[in-house]
PDB file of N, CA and C in Angstrom:
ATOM      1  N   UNK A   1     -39.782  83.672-105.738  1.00  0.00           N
ATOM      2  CA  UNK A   1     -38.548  82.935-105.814  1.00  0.00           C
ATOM      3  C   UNK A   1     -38.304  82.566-107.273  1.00  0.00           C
ATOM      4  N   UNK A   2     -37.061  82.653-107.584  1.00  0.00           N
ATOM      5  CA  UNK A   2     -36.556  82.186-109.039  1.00  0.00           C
ATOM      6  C   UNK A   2     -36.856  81.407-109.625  1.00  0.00           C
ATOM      7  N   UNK A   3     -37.619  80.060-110.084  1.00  0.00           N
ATOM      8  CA  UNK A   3     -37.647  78.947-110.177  1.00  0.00           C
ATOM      9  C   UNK A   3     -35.982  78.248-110.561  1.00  0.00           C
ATOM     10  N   UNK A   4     -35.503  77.230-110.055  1.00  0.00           N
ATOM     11  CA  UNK A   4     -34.014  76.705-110.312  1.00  0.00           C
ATOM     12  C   UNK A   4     -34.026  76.119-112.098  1.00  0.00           C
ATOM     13  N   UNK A   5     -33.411  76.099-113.347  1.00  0.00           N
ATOM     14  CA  UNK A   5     -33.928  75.526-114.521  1.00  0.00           C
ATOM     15  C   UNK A   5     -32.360  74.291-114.114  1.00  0.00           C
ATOM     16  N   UNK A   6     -33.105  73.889-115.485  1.00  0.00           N
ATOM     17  CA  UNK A   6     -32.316  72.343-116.140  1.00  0.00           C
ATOM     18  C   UNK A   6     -32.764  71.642-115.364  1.00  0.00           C
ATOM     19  N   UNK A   7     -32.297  69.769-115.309  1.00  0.00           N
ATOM     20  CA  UNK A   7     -32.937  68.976-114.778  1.00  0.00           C
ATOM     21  C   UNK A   7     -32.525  69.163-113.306  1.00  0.00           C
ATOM     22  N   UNK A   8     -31.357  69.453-112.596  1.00  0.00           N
ATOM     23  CA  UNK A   8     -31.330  69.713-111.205  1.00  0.00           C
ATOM     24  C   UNK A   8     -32.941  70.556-110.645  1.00  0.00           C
ATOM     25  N   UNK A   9     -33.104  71.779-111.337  1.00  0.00           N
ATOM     26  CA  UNK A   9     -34.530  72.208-110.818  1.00  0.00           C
ATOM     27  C   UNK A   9     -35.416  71.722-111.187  1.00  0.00           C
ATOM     28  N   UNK A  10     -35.877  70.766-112.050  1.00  0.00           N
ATOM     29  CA  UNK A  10     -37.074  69.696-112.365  1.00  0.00           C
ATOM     30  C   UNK A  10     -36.367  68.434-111.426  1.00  0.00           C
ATOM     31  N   UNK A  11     -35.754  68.254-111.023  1.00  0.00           N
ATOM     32  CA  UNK A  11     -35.644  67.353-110.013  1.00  0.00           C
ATOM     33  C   UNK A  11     -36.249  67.893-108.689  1.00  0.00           C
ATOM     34  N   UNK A  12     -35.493  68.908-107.968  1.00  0.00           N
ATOM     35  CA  UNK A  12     -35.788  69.814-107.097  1.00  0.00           C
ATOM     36  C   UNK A  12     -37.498  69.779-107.107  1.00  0.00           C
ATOM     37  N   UNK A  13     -38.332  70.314-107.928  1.00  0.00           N
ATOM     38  CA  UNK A  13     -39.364  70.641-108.081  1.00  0.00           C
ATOM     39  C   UNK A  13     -39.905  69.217-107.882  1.00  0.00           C
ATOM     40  N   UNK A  14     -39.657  67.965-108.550  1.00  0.00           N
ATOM     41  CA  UNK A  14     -40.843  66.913-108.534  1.00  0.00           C
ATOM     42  C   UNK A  14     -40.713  66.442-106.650  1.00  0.00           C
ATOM     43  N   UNK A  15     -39.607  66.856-106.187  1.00  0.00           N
ATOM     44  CA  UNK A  15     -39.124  66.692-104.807  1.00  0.00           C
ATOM     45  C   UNK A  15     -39.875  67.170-103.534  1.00  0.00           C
ATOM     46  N   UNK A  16     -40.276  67.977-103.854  1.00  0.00           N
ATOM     47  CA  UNK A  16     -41.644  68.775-103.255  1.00  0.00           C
ATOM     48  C   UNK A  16     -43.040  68.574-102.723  1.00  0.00           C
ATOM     49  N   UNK A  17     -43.379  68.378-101.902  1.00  0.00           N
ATOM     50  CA  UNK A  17     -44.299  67.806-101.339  1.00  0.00           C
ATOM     51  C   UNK A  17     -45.554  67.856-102.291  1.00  0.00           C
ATOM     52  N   UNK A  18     -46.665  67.335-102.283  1.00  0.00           N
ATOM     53  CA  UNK A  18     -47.528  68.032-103.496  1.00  0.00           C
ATOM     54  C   UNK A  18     -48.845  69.074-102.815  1.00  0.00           C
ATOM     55  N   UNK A  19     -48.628  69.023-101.406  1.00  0.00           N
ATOM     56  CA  UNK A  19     -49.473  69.880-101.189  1.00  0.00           C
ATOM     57  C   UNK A  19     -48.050  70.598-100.591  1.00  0.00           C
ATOM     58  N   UNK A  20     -48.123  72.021-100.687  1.00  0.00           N
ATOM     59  CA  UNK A  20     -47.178  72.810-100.808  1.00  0.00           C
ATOM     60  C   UNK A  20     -47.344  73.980 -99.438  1.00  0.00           C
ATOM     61  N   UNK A  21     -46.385  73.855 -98.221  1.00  0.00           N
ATOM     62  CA  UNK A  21     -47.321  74.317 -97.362  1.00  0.00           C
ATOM     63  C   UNK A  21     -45.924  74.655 -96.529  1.00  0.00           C
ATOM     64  N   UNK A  22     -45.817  76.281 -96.200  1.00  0.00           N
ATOM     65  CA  UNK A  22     -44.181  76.346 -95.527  1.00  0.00           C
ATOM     66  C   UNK A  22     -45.045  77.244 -94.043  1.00  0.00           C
ATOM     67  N   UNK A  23     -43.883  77.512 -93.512  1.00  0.00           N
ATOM     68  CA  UNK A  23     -43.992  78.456 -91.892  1.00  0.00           C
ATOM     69  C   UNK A  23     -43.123  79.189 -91.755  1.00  0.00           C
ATOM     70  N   UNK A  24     -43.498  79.956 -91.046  1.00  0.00           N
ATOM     71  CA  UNK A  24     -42.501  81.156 -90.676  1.00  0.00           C
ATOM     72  C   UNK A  24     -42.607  81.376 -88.563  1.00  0.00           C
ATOM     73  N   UNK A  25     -41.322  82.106 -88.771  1.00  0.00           N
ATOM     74  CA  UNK A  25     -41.500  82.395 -86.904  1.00  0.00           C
ATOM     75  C   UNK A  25     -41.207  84.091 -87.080  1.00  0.00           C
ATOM     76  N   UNK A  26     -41.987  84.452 -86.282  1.00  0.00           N
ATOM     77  CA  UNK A  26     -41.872  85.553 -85.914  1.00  0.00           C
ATOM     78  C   UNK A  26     -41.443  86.058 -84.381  1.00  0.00           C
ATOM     79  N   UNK A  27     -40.684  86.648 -84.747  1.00  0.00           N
ATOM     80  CA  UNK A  27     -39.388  87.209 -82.924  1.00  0.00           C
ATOM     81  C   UNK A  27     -39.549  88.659 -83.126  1.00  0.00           C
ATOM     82  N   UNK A  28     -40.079  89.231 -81.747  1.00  0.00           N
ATOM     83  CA  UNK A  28     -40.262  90.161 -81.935  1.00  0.00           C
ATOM     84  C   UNK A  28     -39.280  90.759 -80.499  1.00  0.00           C
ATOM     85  N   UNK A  29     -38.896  91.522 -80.370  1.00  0.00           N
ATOM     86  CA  UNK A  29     -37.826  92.213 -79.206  1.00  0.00           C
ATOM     87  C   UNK A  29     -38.455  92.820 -78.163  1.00  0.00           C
ATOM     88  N   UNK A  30     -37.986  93.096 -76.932  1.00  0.00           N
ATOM     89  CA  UNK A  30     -38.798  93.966 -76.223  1.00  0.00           C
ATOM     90  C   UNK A  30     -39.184  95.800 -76.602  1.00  0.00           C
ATOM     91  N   UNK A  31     -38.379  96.115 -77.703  1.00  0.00           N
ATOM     92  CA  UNK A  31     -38.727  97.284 -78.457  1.00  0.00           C
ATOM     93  C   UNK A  31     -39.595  97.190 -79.490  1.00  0.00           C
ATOM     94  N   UNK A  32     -40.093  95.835 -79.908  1.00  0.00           N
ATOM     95  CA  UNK A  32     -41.223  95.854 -80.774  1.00  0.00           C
ATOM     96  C   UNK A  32     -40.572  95.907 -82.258  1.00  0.00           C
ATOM     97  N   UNK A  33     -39.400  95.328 -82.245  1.00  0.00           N
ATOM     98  CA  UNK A  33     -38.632  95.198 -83.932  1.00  0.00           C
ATOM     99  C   UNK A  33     -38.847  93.851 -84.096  1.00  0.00           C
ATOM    100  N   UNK A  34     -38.987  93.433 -85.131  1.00  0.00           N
ATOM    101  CA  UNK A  34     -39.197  92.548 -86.360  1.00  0.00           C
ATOM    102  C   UNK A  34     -37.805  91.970 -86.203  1.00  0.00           C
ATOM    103  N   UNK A  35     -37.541  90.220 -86.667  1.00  0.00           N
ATOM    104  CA  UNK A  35     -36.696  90.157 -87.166  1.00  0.00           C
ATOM    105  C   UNK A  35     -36.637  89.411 -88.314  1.00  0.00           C
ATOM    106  N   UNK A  36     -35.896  90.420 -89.106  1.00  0.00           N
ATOM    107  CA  UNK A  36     -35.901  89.585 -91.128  1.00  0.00           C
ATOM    108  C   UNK A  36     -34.726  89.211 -91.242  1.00  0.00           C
ATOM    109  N   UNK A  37     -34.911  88.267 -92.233  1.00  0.00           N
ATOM    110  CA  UNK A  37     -33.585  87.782 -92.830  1.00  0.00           C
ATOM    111  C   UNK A  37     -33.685  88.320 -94.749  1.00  0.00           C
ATOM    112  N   UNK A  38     -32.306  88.175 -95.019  1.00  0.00           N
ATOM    113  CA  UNK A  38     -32.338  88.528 -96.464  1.00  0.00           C
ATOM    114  C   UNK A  38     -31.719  86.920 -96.892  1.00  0.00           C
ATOM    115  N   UNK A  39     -32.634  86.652 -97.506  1.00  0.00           N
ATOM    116  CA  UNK A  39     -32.237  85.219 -98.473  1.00  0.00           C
ATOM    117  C   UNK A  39     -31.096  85.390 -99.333  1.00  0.00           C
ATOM    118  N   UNK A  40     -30.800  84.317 -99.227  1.00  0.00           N
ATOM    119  CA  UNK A  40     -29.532  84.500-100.597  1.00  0.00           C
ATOM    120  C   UNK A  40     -30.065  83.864-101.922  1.00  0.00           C
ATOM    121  N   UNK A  41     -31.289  83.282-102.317  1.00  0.00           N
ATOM    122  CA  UNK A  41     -32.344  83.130-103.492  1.00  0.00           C
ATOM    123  C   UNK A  41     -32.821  84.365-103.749  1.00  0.00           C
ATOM    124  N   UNK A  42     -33.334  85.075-103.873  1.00  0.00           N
ATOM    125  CA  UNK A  42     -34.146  86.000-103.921  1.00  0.00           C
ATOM    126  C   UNK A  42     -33.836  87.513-103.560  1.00  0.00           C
ATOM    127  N   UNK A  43     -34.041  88.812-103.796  1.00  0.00           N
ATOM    128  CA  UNK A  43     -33.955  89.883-103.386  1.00  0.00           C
ATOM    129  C   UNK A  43     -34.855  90.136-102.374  1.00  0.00           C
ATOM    130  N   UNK A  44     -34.785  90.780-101.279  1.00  0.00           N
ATOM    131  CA  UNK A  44     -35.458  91.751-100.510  1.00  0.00           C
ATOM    132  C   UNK A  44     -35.169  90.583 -98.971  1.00  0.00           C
ATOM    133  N   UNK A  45     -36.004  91.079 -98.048  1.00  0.00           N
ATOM    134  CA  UNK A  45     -36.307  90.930 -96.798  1.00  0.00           C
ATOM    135  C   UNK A  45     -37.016  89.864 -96.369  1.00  0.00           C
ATOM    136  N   UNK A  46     -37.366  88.891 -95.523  1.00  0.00           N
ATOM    137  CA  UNK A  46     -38.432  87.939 -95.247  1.00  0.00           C
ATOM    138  C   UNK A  46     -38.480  87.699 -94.050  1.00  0.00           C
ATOM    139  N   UNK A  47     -39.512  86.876 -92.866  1.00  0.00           N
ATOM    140  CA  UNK A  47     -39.478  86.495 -92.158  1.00  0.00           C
ATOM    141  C   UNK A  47     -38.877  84.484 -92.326  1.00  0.00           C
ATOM    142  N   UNK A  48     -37.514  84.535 -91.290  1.00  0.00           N
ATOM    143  CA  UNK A  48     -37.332  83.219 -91.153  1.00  0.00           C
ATOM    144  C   UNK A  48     -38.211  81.878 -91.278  1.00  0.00           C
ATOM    145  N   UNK A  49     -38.553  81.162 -92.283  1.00  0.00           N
ATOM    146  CA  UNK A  49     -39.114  79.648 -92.337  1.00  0.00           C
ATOM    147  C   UNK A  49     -38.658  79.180 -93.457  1.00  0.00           C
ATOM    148  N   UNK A  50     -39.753  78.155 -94.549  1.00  0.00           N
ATOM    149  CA  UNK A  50     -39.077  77.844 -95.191  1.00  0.00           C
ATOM    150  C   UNK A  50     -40.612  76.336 -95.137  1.00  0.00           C
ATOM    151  N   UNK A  51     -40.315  76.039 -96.576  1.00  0.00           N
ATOM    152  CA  UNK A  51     -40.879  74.307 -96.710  1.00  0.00           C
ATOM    153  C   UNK A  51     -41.567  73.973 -95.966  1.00  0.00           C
ATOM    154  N   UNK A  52     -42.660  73.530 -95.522  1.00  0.00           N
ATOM    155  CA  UNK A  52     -42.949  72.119 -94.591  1.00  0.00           C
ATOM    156  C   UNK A  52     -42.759  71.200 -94.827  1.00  0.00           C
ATOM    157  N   UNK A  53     -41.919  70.176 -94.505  1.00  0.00           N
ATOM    158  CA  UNK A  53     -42.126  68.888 -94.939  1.00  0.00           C
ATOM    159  C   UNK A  53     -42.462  67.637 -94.622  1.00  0.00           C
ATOM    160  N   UNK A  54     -42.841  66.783 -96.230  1.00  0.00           N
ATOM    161  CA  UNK A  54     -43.836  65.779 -95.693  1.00  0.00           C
ATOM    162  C   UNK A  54     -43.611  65.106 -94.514  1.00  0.00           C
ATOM    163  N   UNK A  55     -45.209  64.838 -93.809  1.00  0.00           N
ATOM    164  CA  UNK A  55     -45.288  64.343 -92.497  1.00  0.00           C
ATOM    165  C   UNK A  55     -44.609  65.509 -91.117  1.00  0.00           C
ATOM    166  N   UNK A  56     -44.606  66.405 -91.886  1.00  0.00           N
ATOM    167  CA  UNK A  56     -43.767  67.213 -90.404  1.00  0.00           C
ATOM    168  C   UNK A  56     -44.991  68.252 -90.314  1.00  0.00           C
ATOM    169  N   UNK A  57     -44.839  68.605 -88.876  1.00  0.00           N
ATOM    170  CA  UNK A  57     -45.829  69.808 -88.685  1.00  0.00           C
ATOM    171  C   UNK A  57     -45.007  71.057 -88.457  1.00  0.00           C
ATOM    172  N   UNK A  58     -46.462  72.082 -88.840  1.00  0.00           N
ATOM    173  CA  UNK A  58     -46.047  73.517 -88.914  1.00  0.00           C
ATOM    174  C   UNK A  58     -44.741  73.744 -87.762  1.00  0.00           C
ATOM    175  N   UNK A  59     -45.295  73.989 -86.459  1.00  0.00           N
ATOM    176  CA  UNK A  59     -44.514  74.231 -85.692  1.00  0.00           C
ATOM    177  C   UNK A  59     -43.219  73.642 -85.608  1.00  0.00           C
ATOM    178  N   UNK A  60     -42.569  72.731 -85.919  1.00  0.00           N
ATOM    179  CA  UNK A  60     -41.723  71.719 -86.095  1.00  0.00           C
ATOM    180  C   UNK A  60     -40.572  72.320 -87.220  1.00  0.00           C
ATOM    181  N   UNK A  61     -41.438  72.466 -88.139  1.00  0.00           N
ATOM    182  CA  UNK A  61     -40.824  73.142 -89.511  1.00  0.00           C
ATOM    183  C   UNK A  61     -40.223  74.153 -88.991  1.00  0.00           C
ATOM    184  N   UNK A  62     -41.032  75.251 -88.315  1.00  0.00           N
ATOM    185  CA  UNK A  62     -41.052  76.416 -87.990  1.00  0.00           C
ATOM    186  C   UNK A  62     -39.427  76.185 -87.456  1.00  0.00           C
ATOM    187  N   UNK A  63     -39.620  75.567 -86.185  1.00  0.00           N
ATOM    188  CA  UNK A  63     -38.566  75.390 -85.534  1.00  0.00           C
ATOM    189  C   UNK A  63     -37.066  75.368 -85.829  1.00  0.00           C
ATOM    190  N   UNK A  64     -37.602  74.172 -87.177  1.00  0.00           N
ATOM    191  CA  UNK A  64     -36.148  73.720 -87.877  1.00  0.00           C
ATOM    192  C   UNK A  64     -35.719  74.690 -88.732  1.00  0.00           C
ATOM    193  N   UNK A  65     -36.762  75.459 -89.562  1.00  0.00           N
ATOM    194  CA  UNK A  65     -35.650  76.345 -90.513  1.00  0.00           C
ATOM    195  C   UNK A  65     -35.074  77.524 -89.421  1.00  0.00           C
ATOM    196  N   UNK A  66     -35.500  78.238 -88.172  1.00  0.00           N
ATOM    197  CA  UNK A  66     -35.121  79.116 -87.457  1.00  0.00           C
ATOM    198  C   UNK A  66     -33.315  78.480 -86.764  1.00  0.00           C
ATOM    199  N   UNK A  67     -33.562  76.811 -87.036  1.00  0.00           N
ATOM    200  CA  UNK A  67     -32.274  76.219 -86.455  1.00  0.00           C
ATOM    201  C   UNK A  67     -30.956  76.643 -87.643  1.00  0.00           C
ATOM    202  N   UNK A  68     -32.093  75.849 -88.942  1.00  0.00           N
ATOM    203  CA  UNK A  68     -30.762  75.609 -90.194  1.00  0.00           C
ATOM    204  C   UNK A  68     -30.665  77.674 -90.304  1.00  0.00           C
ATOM    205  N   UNK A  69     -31.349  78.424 -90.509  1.00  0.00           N
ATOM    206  CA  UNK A  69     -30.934  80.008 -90.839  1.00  0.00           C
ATOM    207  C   UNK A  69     -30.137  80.757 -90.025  1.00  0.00           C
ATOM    208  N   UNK A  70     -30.561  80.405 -88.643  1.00  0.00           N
ATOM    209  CA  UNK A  70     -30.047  81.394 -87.449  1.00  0.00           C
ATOM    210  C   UNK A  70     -29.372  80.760 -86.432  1.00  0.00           C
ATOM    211  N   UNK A  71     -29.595  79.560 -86.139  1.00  0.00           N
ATOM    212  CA  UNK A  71     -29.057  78.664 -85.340  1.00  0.00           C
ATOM    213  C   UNK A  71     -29.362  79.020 -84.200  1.00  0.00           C
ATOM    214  N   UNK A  72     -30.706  79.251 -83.917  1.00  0.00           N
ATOM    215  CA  UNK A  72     -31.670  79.531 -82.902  1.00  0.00           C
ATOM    216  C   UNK A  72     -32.293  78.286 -82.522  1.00  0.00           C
ATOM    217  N   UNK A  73     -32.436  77.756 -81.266  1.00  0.00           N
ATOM    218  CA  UNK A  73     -33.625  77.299 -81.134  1.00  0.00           C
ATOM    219  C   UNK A  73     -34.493  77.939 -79.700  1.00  0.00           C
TER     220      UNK A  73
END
């Protein structure tokens, strides 16, 4: 990922949990396909997650970025 510059991304950054710890979900179809998303940060392909954040657990996280990306739950 890009790092964000000027003080908005040194803000961003001190914002960050300090142990640094994200999740992902994986959906797989009854044909056995993958599903990726393409970020709009970054080039290429990924599996849906994102951050953990403080006090939240994996699965939880998991949950929520699959809500805020895809509007899945």
């Amino acid at each position: 990922m890009e790092a964000a510059t000027g003080s908005a991304g040194l803000a961003w950054q001190r914002g960050l949990p300090r142990k640094r710890m994200a999740a992902a979900v994986v959906l797989v179809d009854d044909g056995g396909r993958v599903l990726l998303v393409r970020p709009t940060y970054r080039p290429g392909w990924d599996l849906p997650g994102g951050v953990i954040e403080q006090d939240e657990a994996p699965r939880a996280a998991a949950r929520r970025e699959l809500v805020e990306e895809l509007s899945l739950d």
